[in-house]
Protein backbone atom coordinates (compact mmCIF):
# COMPACT_ATOMS: atom_id res chain seq x y z
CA UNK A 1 0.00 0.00 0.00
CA UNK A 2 2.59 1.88 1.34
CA UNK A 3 4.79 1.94 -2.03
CA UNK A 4 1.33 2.58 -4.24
CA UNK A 5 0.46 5.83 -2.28
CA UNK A 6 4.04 6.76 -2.47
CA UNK A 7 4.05 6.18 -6.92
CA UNK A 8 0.66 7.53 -6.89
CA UNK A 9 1.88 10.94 -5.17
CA UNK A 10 5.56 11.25 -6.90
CA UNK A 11 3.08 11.06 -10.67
CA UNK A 12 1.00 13.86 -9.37
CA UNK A 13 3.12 15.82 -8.23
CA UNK A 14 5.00 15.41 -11.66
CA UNK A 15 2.32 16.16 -13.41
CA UNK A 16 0.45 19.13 -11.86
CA UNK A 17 3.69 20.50 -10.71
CA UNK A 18 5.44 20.35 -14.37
CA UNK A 19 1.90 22.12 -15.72
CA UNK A 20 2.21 24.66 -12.88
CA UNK A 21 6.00 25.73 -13.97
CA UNK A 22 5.03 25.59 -17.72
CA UNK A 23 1.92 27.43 -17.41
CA UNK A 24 2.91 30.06 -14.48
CA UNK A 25 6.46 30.63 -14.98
CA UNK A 26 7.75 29.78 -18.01
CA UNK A 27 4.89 30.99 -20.52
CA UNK A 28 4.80 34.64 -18.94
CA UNK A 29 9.06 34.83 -19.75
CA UNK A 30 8.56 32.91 -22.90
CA UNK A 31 5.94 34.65 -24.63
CA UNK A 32 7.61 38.24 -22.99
CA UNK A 33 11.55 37.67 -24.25
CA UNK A 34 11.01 35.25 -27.48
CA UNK A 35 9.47 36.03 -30.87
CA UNK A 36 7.30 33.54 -32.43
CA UNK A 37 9.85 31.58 -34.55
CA UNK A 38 11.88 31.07 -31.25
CA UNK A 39 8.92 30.83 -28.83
CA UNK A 40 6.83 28.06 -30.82
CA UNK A 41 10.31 25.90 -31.41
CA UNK A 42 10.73 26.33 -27.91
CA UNK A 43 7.12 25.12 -26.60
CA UNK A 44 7.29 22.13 -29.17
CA UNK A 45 10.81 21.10 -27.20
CA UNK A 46 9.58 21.37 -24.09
CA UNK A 47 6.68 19.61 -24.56
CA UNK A 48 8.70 16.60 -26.20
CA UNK A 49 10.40 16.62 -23.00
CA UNK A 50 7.83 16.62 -20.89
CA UNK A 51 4.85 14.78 -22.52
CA UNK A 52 6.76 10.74 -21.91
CA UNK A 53 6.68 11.95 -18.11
CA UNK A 54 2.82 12.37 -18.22
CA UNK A 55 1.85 9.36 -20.37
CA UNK A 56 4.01 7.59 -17.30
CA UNK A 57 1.59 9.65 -14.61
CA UNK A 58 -1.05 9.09 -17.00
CA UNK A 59 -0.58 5.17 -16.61
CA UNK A 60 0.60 5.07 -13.35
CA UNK A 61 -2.20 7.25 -11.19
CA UNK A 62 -4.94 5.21 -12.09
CA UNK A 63 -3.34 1.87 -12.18
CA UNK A 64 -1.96 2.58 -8.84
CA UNK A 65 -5.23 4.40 -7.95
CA UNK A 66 -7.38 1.73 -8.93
CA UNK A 67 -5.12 -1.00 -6.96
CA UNK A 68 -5.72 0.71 -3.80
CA UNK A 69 -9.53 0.79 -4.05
CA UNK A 70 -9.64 -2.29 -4.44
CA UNK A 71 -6.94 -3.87 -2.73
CA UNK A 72 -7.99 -1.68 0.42
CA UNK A 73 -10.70 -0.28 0.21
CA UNK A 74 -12.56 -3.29 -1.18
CA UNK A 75 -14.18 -1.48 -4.59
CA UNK A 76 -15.89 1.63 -5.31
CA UNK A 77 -18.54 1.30 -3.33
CA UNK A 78 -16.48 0.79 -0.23
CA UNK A 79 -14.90 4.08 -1.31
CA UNK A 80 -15.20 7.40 0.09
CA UNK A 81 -16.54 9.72 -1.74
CA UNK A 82 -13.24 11.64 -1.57
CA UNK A 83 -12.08 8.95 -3.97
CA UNK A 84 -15.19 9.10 -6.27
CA UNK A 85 -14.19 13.10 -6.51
CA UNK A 86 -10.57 12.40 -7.55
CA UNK A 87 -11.15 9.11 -9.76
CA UNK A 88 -13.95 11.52 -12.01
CA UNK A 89 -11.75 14.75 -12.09
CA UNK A 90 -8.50 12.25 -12.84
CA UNK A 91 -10.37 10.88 -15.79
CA UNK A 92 -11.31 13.96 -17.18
CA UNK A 93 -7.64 15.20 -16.71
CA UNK A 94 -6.49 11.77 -18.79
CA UNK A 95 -8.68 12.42 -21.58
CA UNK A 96 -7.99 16.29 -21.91
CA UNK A 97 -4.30 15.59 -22.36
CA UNK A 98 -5.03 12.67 -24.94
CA UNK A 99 -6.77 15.47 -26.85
CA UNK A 100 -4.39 18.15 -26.19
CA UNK A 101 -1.19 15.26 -26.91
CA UNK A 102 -2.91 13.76 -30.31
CA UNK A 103 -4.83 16.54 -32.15
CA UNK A 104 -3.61 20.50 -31.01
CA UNK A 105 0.43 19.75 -29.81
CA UNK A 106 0.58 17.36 -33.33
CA UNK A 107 -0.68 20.36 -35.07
CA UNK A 108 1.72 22.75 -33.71
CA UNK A 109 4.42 20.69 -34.09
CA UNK A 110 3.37 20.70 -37.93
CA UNK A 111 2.94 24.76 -38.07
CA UNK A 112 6.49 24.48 -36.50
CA UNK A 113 8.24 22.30 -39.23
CA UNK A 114 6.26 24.82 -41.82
CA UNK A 115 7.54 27.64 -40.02
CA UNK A 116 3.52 28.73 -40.33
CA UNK A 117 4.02 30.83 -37.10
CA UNK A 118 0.22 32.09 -37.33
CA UNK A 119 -1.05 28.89 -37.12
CA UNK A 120 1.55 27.76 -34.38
CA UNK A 121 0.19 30.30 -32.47
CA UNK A 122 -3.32 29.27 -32.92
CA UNK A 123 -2.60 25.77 -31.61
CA UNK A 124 -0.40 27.00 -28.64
CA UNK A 125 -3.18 29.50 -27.30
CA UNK A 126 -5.31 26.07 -27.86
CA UNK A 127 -2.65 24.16 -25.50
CA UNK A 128 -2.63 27.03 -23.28
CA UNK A 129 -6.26 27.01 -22.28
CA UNK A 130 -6.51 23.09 -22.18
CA UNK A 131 -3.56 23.17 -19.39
CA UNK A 132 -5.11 26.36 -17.92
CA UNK A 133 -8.08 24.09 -17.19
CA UNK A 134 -6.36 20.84 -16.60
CA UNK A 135 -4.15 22.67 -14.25
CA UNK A 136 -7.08 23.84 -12.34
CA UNK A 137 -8.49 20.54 -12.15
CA UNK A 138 -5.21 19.17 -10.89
CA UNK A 139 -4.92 21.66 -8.29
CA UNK A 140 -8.18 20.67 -7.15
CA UNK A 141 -7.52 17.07 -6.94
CA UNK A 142 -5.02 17.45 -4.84
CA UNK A 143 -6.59 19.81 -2.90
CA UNK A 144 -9.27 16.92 -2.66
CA UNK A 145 -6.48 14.47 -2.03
CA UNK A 146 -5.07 16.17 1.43
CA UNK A 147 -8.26 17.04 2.68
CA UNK A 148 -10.77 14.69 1.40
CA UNK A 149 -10.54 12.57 4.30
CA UNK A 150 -11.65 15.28 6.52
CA UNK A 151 -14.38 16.60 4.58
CA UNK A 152 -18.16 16.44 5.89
CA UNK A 153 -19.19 14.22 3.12
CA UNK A 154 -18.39 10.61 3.02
């Protein structure tokens, strides 16, 4: 149990912590000292650094997740509803990077090989607003997460 919390915490804190230094610190410099032909490049590198580290998070929070609600908690309807909270805003975190990883960052990355800066831009403000939100969501999850136990509702 012990070593499934302990994966399950190091992948979110990858995750929502690597959106949080994109999103807050490194997009206000970025978009402030770099024109688009160096700012786009840019994004499209560090989110080819960055997106194998999710797809791991993505895999490992709910397989871990999933193991302890069953393993310990005996199945979803043993589970607090805490749990329930997390496991539907996790899910809907999962699927909005799928979209943002297979249709708007595959699109920049092709505006980026064309050098078609306008429509790079298009599909980074489109990234930008999809980890906006999945940012907020991830916040809230762990928000959830340290608290949840201690909430009024069960």
């Amino acid at each position: 149990m012990s070593f499934a919390i302990a994966l399950h915490m190091l992948a979110a804190v990858i995750w929502v912590g690597g959106m949080f230094f994109a999103y807050v610190c490194l997009r206000p410099v970025a978009a402030t000292l770099l024109d688009p032909p160096q700012r786009l490049p840019l994004w499209v590198h560090v989110f080819g650094k960055f997106f194998p580290y999710v797809w791991i998070c993505v895999v490992t929070l709910p397989l871990t997740g999933y193991w302890m609600i069953f393993n310990r908690l005996g199945g979803m309807a043993g589970a607090p509803m805490y749990v329930h909270i997390m496991n539907g805003i996790g899910t809907v975190m999962i699927l909005i990077y799928m979209h943002v990883y297979f249709a708007p960052f595959r699109r920049l990355k092709q505006a980026v090989a064309d050098q078609n800066w306008p429509e790079g831009g298009k599909k980074l403000a489109q990234i930008r607003m999809l980890v906006a939100l999945n940012l907020t969501l991830g916040i809230i999850t762990v928000l959830v997460a340290a608290g949840g136990r201690y909430m009024a509702v069960t």
